[in-house]
Protein backbone atom coordinates (compact mmCIF):
# COMPACT_ATOMS: atom_id res chain seq x y z
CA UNK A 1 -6.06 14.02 3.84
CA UNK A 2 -8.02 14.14 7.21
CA UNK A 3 -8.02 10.24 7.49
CA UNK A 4 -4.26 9.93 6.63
CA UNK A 5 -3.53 12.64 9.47
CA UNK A 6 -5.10 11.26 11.67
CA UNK A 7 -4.01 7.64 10.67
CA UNK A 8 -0.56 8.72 11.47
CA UNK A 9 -0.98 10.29 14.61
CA UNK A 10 1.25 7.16 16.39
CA UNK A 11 4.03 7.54 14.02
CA UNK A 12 3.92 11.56 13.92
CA UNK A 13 3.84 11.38 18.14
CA UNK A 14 7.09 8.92 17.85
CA UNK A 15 8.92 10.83 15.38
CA UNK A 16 8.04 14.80 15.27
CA UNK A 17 8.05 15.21 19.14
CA UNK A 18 11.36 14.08 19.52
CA UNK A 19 12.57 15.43 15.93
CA UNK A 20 11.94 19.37 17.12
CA UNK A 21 13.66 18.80 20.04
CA UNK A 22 17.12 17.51 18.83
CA UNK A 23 16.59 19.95 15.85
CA UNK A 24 15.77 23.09 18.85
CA UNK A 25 18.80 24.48 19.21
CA UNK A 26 19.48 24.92 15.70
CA UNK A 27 22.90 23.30 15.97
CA UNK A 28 23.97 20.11 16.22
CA UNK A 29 26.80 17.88 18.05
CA UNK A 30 27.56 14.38 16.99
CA UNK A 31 25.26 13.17 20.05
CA UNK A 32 22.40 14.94 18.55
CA UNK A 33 22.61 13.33 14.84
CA UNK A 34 23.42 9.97 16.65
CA UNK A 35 19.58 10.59 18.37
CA UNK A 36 18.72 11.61 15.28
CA UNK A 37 19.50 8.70 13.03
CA UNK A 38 18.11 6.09 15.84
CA UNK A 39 15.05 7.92 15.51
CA UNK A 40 14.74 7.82 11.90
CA UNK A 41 15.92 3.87 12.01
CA UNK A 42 12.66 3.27 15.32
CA UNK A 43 10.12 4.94 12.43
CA UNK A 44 11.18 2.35 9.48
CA UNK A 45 12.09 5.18 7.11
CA UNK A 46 14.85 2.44 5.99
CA UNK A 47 18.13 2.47 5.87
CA UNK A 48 19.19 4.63 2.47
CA UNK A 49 16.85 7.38 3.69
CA UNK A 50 18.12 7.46 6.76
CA UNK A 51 21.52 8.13 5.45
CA UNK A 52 20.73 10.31 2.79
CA UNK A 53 18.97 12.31 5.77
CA UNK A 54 21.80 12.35 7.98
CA UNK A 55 24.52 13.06 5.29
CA UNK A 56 22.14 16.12 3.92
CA UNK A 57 22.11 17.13 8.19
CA UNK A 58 26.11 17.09 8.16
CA UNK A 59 26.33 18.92 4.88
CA UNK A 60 23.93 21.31 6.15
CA UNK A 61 26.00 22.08 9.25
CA UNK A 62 29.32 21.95 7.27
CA UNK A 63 28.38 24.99 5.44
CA UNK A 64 27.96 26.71 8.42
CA UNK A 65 26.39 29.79 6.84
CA UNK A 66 23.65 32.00 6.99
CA UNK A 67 20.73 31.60 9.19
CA UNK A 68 19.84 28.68 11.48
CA UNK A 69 18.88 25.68 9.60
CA UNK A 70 15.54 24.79 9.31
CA UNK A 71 16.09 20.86 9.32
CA UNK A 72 12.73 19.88 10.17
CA UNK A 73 12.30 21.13 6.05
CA UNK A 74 15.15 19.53 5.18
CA UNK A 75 14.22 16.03 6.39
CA UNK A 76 10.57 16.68 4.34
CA UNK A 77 12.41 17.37 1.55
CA UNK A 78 14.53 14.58 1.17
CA UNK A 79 11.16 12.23 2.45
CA UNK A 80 9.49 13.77 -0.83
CA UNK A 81 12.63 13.63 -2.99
CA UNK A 82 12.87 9.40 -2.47
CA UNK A 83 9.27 9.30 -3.25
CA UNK A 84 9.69 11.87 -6.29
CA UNK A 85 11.79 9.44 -7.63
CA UNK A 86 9.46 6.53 -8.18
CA UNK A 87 7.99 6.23 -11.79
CA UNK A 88 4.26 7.17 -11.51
CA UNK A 89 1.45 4.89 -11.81
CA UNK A 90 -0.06 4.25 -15.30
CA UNK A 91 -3.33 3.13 -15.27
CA UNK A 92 -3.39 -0.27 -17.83
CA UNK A 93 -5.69 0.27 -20.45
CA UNK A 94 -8.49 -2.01 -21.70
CA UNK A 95 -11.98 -2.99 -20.33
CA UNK A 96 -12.62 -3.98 -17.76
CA UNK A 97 -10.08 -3.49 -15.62
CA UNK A 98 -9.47 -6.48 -13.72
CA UNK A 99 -6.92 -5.92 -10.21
CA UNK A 100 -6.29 -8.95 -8.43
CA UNK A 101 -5.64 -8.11 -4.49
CA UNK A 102 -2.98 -9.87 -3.44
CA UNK A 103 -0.49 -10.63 -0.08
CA UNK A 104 0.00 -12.96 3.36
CA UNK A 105 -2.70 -13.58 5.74
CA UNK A 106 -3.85 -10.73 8.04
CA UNK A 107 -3.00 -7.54 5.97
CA UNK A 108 -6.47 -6.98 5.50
CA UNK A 109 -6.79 -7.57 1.72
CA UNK A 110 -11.17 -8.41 1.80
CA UNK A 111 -11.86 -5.20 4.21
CA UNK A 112 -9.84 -3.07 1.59
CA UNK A 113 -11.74 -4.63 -1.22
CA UNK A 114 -14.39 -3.46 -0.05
CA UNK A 115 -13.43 0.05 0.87
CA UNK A 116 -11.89 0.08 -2.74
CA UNK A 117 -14.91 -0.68 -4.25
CA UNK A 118 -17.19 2.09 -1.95
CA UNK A 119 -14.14 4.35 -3.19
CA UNK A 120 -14.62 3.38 -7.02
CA UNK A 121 -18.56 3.71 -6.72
CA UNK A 122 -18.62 6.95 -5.39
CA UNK A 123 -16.15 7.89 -8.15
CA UNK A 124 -19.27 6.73 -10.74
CA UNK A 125 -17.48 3.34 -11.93
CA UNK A 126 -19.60 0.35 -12.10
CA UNK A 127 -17.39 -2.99 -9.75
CA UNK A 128 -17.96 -6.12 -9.50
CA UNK A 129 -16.04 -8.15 -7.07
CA UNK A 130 -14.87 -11.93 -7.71
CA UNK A 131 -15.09 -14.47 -4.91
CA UNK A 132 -11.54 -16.45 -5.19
CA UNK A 133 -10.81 -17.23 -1.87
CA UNK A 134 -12.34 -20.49 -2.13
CA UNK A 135 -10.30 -22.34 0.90
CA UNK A 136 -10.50 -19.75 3.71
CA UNK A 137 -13.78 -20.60 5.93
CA UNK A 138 -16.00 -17.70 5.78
CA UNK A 139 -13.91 -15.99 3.38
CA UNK A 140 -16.69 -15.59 0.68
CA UNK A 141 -19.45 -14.27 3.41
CA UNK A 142 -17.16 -12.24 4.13
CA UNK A 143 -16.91 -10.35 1.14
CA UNK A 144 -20.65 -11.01 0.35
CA UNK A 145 -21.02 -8.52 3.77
CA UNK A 146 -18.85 -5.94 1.77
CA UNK A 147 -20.99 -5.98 -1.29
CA UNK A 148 -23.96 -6.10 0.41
CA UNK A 149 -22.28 -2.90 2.70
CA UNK A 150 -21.37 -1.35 -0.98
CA UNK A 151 -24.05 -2.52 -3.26
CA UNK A 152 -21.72 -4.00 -5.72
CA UNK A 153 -22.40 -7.61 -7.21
CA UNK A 154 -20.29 -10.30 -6.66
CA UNK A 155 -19.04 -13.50 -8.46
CA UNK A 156 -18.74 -17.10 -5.95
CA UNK A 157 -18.52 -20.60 -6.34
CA UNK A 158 -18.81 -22.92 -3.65
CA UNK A 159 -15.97 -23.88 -1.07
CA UNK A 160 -12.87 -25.65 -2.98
CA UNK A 161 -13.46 -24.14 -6.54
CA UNK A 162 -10.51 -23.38 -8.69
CA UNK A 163 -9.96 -19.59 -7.64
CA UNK A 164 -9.09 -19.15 -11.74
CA UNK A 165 -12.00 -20.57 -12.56
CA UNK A 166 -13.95 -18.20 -10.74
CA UNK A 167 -12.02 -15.35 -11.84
CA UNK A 168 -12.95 -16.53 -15.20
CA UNK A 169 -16.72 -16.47 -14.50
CA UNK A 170 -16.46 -13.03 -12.90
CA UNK A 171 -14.58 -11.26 -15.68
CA UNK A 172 -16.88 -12.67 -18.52
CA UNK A 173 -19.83 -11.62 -16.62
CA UNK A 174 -18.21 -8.39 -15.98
CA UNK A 175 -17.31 -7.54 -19.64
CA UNK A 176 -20.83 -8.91 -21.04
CA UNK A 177 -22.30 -6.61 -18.54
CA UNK A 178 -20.04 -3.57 -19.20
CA UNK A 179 -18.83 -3.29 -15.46
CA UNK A 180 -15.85 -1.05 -15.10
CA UNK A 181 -14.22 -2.90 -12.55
CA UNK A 182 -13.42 -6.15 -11.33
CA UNK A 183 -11.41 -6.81 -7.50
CA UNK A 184 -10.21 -10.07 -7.93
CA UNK A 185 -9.95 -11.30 -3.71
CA UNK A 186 -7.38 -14.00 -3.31
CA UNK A 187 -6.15 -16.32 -0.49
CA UNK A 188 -3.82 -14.98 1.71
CA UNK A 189 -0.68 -16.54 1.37
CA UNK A 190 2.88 -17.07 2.80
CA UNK A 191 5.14 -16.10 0.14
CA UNK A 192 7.43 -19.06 0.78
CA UNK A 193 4.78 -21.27 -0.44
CA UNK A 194 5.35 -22.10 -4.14
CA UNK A 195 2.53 -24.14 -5.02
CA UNK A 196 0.57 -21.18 -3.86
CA UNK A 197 1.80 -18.60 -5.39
CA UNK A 198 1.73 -20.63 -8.55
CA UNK A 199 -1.87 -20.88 -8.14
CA UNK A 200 -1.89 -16.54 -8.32
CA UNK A 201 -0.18 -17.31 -11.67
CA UNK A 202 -2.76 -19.50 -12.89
CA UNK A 203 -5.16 -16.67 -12.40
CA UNK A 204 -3.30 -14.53 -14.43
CA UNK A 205 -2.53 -17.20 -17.21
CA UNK A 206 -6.30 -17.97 -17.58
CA UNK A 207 -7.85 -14.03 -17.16
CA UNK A 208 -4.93 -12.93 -19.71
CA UNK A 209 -5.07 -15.93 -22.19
CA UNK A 210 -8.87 -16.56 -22.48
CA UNK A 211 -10.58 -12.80 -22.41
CA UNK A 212 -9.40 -10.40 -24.90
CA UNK A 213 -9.18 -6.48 -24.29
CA UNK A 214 -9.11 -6.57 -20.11
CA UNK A 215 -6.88 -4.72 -18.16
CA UNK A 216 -5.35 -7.40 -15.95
CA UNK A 217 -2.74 -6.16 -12.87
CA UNK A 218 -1.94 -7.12 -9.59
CA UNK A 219 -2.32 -4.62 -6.45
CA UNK A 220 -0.09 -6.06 -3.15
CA UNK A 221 -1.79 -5.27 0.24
CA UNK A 222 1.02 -5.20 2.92
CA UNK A 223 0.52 -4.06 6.74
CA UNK A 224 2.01 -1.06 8.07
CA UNK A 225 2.65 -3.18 11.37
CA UNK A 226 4.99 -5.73 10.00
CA UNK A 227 7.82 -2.72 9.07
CA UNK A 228 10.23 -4.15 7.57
CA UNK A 229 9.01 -7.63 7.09
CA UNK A 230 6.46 -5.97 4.54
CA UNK A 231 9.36 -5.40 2.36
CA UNK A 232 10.48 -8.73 2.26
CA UNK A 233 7.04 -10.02 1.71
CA UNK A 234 6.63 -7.72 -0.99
CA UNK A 235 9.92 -8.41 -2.84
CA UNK A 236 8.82 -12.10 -3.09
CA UNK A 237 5.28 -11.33 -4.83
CA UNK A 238 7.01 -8.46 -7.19
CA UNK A 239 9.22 -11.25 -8.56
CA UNK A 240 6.28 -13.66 -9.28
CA UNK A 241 3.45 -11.39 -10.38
CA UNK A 242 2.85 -8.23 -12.21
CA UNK A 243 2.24 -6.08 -9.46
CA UNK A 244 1.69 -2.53 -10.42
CA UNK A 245 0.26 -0.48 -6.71
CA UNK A 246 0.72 -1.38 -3.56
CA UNK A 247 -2.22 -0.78 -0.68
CA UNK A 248 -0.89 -0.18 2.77
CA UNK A 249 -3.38 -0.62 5.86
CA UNK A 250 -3.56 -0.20 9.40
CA UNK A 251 -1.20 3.33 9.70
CA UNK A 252 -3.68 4.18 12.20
CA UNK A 253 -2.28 0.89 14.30
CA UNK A 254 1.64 1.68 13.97
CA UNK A 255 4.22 3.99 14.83
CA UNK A 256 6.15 2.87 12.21
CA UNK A 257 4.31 4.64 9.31
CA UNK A 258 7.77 5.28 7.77
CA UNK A 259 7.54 1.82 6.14
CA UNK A 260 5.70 3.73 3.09
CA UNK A 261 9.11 5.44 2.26
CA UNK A 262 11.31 2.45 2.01
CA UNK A 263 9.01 -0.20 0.51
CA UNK A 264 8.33 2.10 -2.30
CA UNK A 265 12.11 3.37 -2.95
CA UNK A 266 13.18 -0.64 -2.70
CA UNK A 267 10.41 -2.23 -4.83
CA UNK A 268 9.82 0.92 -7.19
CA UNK A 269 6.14 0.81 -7.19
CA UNK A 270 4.12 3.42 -5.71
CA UNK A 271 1.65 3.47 -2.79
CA UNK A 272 -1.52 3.88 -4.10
CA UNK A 273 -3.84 3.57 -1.34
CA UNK A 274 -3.57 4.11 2.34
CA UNK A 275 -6.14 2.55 4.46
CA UNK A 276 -6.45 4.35 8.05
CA UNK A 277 -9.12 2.77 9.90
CA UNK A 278 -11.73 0.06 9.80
CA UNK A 279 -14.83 1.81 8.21
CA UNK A 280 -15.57 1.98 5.16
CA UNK A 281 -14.47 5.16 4.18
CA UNK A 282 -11.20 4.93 5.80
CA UNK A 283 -8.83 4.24 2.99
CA UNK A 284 -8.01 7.31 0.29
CA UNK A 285 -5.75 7.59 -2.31
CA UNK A 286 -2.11 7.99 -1.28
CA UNK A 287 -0.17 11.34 -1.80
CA UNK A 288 2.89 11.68 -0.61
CA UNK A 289 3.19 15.34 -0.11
CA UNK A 290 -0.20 14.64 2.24
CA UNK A 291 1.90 11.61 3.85
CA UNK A 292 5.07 13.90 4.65
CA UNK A 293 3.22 16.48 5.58
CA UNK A 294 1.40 14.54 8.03
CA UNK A 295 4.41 13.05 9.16
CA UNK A 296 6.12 16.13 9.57
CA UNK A 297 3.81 18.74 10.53
């Protein structure tokens, strides 16, 4: 929880500081929940939350009963009550377990790779990472620096191979060797480009229609910084792929860590890794009664 505390220290400055003092007096005027909704809107908690927020707020101060409201609790519950109402993860079973990273360009997706597979090592799994973004330049020393940085093995072809193809390779060789895991790195992408996003399908049509028993899923790596625009993103690779997580990087960067709450409540798949730095150990799995209570506290 230490590296997702501190990764939210710019959204936590921009939202707490200001929430405890509208919330000071213990009684509100319609100025004050006016503040109060803007300031919910600047930290990307999204619009539904924000509402269900302020409507809980005016409820709160309808009732106009017993002691002063504590509303700085009242926004962390309804934070945790959203995210309560996501279906949980369910880890796919069969072997190995094959997660193809996925997103646009500049989330970070081969830097969280590799932090993912540090994470999965230390956890006593055996990874093995697959080379498949053939057309980026550098892209596959790249994440030949991350398993050399993690001492995993990894799968590459030369520049312009057919990213299935070497998908392929790497999962055979995976399940022949009895490796755990397999991080699938992909091309970043716009996801207005069909012909691209057809060739994320292919890798799922060949990993799922040639090799029996794997575990085959797709995790979405969006960027705290692009709010908003993450959702729509996200919404576009949901529709075409089977994406099961979602990794969010770069909270340390933003003060608009909020995005977590609305990307999950909109898409209905949880956040299942937070990434909070550039080191290697700065990503950890995501709780969200860590993530309010950073937010919040």
């Amino acid at each position: 929880m230490k590296h997702l505390f501190r990764g939210l220290k710019k959204t936590r400055d921009r939202l707490f500081g200001p929430l405890q003092k509208i919330f000071s007096s213990g009684r509100l005027n319609e100025e004050d929940i006016e503040e109060l909704e803007s300031l919910l809107f600047s930290a990307d908690i999204g619009v539904d939350t924000t509402e269900r927020i302020i409507e809980k707020v005016r409820e709160r101060l309808r009732s106009g009963s017993g002691p002063d409201p504590d509303f700085i609790s009242l926004v962390s519950d309804e934070l945790l009550g959203v995210m309560d109402e996501l279906p949980p993860y369910k880890e796919p079973e069969g072997v190995p377990r094959v997660i193809v990273i996925t997103g646009v360009n500049g989330v970070g997706k081969t830097s969280t790779i590799g932090k993912l597979a540090g994470l999965f090592k230390a956890e006593g799994k055996s990874v093995m990472l697959a080379a498949c973004d053939t057309f980026r330049a550098a892209a596959i020393d790249q994440l030949e620096l991350w398993a050399e940085k993690t001492g995993v093995p990894v799968v590459r072809q030369k520049m312009g191979s057919d990213p299935a193809a070497v998908a392929f390779d790497a999962v055979s060789s995976a399940k022949a060797k009895g490796i755990d895991i397999v991080i699938v790195d992909t091309a970043g992408r716009l996801h207005t480009k069909a012909n691209l996003m057809e060739e994320l399908r292919k890798i799922f049509r060949v990993l799922s229609g040639k090799i029996e028993g794997i575990a085959i899923e797709s995790w979405l790596v969006l960027d705290a910084n692009s709010g908003q625009n993450s959702l729509r993103q996200a919404e576009v690779f949901v529709k075409d792929l089977p994406v099961t997580g979602l990794v969010l990087t770069k909270l340390d960067s933003t003060a608009k860590g909020g995005v977590v709450i609305p990307v999950q409540k909109n898409l209905g798949i949880p956040v299942l890794y937070a990434g909070t730095g550039e080191g290697l150990d700065d990503i950890e799995p995501f709780d969200h009664n860590a993530f309010v209570e950073a937010l919040l506290l």
